[in-house]
PDB file of N, CA and C in Angstrom:
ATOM      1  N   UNK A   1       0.847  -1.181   0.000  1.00  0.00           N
ATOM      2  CA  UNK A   1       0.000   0.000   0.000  1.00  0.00           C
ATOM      3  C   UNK A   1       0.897   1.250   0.000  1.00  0.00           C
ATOM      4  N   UNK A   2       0.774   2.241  -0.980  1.00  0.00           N
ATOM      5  CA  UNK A   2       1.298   3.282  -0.918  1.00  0.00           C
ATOM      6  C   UNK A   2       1.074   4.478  -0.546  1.00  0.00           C
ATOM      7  N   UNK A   3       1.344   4.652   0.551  1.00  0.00           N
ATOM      8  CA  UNK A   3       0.990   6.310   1.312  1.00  0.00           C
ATOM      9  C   UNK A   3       0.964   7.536   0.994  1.00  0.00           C
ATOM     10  N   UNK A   4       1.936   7.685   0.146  1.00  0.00           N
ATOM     11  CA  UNK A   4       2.397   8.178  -0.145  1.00  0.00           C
ATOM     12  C   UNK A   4       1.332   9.599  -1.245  1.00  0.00           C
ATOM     13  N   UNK A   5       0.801   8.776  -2.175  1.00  0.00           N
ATOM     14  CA  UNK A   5      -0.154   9.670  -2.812  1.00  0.00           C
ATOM     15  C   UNK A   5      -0.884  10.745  -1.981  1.00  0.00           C
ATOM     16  N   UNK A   6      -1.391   9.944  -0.933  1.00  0.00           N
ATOM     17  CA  UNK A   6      -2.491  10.132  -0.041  1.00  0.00           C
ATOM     18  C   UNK A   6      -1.951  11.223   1.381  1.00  0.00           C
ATOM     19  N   UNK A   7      -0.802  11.060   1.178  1.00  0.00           N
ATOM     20  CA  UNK A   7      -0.107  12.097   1.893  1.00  0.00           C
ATOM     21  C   UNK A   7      -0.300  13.615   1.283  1.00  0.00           C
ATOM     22  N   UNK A   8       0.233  13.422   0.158  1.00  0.00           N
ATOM     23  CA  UNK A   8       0.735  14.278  -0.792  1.00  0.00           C
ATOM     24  C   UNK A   8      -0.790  15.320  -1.290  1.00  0.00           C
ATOM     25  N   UNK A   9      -1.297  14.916  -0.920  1.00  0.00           N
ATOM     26  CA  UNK A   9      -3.386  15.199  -0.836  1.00  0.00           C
ATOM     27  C   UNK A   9      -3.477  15.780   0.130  1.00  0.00           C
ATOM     28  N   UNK A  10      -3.319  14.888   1.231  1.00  0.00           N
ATOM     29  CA  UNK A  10      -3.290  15.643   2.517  1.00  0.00           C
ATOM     30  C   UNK A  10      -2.645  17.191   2.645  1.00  0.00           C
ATOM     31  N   UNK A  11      -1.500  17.162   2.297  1.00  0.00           N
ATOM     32  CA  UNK A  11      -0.230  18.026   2.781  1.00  0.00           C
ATOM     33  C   UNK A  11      -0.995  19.255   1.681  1.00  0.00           C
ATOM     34  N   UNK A  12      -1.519  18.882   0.238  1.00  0.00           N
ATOM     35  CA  UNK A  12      -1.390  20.149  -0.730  1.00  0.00           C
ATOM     36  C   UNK A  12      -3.314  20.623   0.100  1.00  0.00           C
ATOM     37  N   UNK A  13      -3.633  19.983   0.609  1.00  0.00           N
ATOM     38  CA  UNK A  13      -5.542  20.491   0.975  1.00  0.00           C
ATOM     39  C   UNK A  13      -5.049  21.152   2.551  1.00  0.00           C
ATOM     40  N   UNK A  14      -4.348  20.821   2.699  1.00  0.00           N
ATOM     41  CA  UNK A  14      -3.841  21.500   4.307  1.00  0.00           C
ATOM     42  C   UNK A  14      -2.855  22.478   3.583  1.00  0.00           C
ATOM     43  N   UNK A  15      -2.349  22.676   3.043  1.00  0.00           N
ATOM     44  CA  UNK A  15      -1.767  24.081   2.503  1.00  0.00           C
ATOM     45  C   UNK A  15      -2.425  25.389   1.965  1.00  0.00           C
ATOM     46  N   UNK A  16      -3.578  24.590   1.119  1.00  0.00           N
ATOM     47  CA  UNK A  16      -4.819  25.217   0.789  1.00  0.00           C
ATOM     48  C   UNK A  16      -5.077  26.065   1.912  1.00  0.00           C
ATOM     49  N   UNK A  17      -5.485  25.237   2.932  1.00  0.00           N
ATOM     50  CA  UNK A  17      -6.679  26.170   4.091  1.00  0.00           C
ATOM     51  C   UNK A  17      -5.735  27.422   4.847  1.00  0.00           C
ATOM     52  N   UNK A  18      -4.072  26.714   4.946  1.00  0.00           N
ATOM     53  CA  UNK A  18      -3.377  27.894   5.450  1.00  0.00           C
ATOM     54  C   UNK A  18      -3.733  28.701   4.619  1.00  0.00           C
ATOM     55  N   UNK A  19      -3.525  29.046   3.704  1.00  0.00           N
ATOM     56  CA  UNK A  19      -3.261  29.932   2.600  1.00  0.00           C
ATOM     57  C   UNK A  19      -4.356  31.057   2.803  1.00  0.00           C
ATOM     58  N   UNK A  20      -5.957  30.306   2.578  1.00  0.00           N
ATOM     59  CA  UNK A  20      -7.362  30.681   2.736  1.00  0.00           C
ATOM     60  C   UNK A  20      -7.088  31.560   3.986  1.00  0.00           C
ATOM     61  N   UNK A  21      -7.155  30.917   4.673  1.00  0.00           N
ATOM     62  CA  UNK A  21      -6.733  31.367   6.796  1.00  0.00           C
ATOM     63  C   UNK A  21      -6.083  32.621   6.254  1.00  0.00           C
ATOM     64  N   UNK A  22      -4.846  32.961   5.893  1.00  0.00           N
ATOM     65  CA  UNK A  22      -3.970  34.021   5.649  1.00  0.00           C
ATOM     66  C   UNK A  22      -4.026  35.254   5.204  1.00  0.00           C
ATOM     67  N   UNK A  23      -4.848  34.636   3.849  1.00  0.00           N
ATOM     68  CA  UNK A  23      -5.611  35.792   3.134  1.00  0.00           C
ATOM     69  C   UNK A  23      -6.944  36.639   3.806  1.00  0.00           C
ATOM     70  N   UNK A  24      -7.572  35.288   4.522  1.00  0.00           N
ATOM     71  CA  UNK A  24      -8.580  36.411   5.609  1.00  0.00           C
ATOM     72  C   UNK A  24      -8.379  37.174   6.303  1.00  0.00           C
ATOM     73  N   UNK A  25      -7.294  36.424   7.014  1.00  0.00           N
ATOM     74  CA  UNK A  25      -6.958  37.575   8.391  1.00  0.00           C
ATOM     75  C   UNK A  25      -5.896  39.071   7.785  1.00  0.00           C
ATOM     76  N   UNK A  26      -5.401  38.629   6.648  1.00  0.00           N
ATOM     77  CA  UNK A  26      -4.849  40.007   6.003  1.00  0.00           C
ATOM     78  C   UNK A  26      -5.261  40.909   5.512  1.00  0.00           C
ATOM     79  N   UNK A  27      -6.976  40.554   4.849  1.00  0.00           N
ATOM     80  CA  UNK A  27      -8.021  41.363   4.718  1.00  0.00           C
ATOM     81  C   UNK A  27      -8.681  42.408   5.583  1.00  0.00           C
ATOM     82  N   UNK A  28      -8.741  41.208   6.925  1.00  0.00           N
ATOM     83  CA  UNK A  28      -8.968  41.944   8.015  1.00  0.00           C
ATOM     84  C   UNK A  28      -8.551  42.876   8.469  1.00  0.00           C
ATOM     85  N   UNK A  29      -6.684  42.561   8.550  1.00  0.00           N
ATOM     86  CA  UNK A  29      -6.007  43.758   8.853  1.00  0.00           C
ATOM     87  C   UNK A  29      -6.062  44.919   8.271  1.00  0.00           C
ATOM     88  N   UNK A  30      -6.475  44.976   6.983  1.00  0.00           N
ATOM     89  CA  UNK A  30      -6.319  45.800   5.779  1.00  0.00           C
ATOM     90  C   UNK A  30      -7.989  46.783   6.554  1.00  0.00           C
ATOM     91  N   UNK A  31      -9.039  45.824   6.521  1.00  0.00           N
ATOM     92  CA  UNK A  31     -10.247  46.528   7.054  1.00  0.00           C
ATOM     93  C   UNK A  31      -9.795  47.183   8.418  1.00  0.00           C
ATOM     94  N   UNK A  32      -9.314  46.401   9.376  1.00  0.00           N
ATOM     95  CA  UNK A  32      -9.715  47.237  10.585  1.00  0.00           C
ATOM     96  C   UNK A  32      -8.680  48.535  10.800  1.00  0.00           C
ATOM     97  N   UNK A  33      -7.787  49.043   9.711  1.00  0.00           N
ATOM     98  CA  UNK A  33      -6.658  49.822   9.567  1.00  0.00           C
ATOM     99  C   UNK A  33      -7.200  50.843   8.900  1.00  0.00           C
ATOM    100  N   UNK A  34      -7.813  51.014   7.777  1.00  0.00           N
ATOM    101  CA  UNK A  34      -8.580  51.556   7.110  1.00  0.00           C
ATOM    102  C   UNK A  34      -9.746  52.265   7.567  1.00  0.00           C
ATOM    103  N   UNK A  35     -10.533  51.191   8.781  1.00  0.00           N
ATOM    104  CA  UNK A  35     -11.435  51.957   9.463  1.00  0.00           C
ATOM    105  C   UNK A  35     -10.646  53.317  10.867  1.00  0.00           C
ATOM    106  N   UNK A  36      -9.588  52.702  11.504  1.00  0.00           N
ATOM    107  CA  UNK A  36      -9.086  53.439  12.064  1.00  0.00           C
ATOM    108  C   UNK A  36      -8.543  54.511  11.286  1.00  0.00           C
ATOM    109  N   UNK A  37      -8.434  54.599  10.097  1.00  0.00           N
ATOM    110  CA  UNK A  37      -7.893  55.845   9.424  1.00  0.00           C
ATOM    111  C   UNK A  37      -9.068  56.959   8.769  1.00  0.00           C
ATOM    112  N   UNK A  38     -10.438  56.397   9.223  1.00  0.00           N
ATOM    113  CA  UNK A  38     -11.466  56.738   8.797  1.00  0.00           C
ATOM    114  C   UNK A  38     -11.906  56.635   7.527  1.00  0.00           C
ATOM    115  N   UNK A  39     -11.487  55.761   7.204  1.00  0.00           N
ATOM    116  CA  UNK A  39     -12.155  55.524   5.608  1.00  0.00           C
ATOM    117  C   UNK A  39     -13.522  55.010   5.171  1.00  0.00           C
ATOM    118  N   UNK A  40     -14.204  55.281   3.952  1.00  0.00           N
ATOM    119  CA  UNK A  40     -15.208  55.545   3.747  1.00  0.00           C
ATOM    120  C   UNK A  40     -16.117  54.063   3.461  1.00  0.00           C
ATOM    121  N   UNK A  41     -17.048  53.571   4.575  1.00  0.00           N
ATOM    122  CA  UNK A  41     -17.715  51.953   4.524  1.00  0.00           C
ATOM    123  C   UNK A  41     -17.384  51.429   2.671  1.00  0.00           C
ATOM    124  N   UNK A  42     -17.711  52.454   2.325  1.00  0.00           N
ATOM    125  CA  UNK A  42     -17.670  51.787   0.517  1.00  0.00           C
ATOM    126  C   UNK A  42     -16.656  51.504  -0.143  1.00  0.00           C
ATOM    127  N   UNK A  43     -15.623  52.560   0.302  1.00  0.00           N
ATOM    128  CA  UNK A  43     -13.758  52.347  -0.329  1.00  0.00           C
ATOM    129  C   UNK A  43     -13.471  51.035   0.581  1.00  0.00           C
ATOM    130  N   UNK A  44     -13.838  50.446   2.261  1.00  0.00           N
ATOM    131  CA  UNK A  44     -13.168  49.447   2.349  1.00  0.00           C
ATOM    132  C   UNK A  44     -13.884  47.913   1.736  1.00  0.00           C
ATOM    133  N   UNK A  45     -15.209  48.061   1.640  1.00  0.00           N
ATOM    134  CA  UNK A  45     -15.808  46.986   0.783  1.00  0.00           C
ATOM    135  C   UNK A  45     -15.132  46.819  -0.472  1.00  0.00           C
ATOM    136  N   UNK A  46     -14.880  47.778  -1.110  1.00  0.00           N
ATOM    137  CA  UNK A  46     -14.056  47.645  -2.371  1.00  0.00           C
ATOM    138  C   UNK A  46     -13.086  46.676  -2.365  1.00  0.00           C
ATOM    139  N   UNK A  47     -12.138  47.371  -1.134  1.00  0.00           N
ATOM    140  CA  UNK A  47     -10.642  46.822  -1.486  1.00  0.00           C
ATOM    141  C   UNK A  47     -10.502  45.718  -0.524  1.00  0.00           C
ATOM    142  N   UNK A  48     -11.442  45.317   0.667  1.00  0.00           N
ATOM    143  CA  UNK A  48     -11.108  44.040   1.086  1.00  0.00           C
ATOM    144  C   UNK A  48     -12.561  43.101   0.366  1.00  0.00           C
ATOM    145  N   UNK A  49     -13.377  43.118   0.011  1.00  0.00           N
ATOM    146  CA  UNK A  49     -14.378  42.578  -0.508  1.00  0.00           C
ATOM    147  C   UNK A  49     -15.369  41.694   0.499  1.00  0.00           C
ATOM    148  N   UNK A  50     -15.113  42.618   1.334  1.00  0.00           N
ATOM    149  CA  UNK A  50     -16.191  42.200   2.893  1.00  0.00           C
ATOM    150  C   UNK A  50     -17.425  43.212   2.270  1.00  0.00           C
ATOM    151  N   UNK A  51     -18.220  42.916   2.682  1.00  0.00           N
ATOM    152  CA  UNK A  51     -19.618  43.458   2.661  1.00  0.00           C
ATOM    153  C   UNK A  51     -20.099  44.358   3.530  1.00  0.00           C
ATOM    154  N   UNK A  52     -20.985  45.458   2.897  1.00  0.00           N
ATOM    155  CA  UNK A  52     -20.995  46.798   4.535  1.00  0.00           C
ATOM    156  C   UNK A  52     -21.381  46.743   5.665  1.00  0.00           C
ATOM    157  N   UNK A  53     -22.205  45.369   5.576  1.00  0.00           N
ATOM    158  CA  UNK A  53     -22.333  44.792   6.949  1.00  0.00           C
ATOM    159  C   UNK A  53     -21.593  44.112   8.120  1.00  0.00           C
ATOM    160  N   UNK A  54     -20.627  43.339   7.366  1.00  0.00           N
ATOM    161  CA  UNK A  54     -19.459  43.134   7.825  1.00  0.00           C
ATOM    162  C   UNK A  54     -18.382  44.031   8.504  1.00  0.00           C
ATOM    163  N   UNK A  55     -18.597  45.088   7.592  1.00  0.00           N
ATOM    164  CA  UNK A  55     -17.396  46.023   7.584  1.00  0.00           C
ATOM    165  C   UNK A  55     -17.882  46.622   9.098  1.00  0.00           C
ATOM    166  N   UNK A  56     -19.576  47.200   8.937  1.00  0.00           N
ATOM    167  CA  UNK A  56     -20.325  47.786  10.246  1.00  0.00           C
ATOM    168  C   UNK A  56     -19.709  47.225  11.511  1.00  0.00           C
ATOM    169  N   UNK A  57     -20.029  45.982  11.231  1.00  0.00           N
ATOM    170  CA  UNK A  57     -19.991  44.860  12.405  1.00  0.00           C
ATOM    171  C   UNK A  57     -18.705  45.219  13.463  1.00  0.00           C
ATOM    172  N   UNK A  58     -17.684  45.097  12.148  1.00  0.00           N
ATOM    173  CA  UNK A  58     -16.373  45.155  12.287  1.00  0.00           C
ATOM    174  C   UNK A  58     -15.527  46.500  13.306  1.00  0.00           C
ATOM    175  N   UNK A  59     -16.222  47.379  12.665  1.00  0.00           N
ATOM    176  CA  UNK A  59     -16.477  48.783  13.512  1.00  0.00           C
ATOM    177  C   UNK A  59     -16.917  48.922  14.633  1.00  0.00           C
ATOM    178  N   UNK A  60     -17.992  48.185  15.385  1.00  0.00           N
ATOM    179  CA  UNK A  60     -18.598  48.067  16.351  1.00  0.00           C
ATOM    180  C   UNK A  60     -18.023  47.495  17.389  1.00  0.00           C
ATOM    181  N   UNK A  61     -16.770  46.185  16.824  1.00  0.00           N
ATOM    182  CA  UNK A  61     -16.034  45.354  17.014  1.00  0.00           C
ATOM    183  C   UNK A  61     -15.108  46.269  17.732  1.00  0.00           C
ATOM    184  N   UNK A  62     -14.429  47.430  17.717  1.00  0.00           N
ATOM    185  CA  UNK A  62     -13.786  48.119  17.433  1.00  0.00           C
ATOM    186  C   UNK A  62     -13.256  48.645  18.668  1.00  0.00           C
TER     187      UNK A  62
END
């Protein structure tokens, strides 16, 4: 039996989710930086592609 494939699956779908994970929380940073600089609910939906509800939320969060 060879493991090996099945590793190699493993290792590239678990690289995937880091990756996913990474890009969120860098978004985030990007939003909650942006809001501290007062920027406008619509310019940060733009450029992190969170939604204005999110973004609200996020603010409240704050």
């Amino acid at each position: 039996m060879n493991l090996f494939p099945a590793y190699e699956k493993w290792h590239e779908e678990t690289l995937a989710i880091g990756k996913a994970r990474g890009r969120s929380l860098e978004r985030l940073s990007i939003a909650r930086t942006m809001l501290q600089e007062g920027a406008a609910i619509a310019l940060i939906t733009k450029v992190t592609g969170f939604s204005a509800k999110e973004i609200e939320q996020l603010s409240l969060e704050q």
